[in-house]
Protein backbone atom coordinates (compact mmCIF):
# COMPACT_ATOMS: atom_id res chain seq x y z
CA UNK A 1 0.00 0.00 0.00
CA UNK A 2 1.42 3.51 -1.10
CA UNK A 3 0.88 6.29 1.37
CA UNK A 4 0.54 9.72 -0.25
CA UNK A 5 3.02 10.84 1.13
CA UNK A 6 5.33 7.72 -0.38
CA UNK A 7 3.73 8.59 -3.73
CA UNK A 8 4.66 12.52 -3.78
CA UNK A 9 8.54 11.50 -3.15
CA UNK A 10 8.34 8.82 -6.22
CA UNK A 11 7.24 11.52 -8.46
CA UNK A 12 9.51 13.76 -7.38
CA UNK A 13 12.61 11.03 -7.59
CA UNK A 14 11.19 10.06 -10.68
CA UNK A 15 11.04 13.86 -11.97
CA UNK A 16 14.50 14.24 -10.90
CA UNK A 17 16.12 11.20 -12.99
CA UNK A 18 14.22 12.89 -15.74
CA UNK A 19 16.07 16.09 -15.25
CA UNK A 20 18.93 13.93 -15.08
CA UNK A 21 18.53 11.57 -18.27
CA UNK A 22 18.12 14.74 -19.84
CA UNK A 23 21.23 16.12 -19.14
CA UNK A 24 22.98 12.44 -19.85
CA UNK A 25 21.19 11.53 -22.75
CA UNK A 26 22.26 12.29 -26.23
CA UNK A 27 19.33 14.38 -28.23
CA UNK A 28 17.79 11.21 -30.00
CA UNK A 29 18.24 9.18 -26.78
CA UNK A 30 15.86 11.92 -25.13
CA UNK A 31 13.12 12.04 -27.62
CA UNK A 32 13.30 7.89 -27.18
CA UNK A 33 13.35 8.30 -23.55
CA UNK A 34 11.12 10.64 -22.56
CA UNK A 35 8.37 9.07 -25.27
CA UNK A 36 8.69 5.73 -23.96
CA UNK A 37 9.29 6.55 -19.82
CA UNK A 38 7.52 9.66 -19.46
CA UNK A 39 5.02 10.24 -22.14
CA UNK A 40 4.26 6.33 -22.15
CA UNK A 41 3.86 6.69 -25.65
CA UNK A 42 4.26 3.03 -27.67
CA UNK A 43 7.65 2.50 -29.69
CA UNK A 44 5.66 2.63 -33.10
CA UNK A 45 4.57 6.06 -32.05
CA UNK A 46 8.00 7.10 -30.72
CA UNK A 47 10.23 5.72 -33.98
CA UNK A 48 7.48 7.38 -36.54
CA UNK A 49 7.64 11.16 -34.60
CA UNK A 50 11.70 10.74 -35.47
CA UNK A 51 10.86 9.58 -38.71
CA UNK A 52 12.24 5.86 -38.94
CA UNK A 53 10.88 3.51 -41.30
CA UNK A 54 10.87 -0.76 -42.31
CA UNK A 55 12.14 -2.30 -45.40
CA UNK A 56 11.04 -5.27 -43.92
CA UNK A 57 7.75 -6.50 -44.53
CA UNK A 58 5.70 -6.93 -41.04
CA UNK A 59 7.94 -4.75 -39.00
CA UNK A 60 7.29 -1.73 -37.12
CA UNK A 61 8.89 1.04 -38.17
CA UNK A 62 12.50 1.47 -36.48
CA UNK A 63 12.30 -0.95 -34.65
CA UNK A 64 15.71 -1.78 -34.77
CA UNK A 65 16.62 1.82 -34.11
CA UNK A 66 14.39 1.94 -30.97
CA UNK A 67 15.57 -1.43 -29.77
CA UNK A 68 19.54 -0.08 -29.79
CA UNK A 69 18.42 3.40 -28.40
CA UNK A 70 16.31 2.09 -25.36
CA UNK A 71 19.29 -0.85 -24.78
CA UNK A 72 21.70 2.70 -24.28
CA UNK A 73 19.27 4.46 -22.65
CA UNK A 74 18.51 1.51 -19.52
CA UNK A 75 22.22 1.23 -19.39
CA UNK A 76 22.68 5.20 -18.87
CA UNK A 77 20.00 4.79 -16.54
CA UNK A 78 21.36 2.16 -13.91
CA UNK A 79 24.55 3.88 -13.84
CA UNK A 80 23.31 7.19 -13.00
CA UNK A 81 21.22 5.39 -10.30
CA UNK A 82 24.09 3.23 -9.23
CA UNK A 83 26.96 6.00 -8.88
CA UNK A 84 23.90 7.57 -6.52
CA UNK A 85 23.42 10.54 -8.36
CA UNK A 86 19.09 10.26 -8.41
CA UNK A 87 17.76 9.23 -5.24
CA UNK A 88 14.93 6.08 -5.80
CA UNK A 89 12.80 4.63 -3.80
């Protein structure tokens, strides 16, 4: 059970890695980022706003693209949490 109280400090730790990843993140990595983890956008949505596209039949749009760019971004993420610089939980 989350106490308000518990809930006000994860948005605000949450609002700070976002200030962080911001500063970390390279501009594409952002865009990714912030449509995926903030915006809670889908990937589809994300890779056609920067304009990626398939040659292969059946396949989302950049998916390749987004796959490589959210892989960097999760790995930027847990070492900005892990050298301590964001408070979480």
């Amino acid at each position: 059970r989350i106490v308000l109280s518990d809930s006000m400090d994860i948005e605000k730790n949450a609002a700070k890695l976002h200030k962080k990843m911001k500063e970390v993140l390279k501009p594409n990595e952002w865009i990714v980022y912030k449509g995926l983890f903030v915006d809670n956008l889908e990937e589809t949505q994300v890779a056609e706003s920067l304009g990626y596209m398939s040659t292969e039949k059946n396949r989302n749009p950049g998916y390749k693209q987004i796959k490589n760019l959210k892989k960097n971004i999760i790995d930027k993420v847990k070492a900005v949490l892990k050298k301590g610089e964001v408070d979480f939980l």
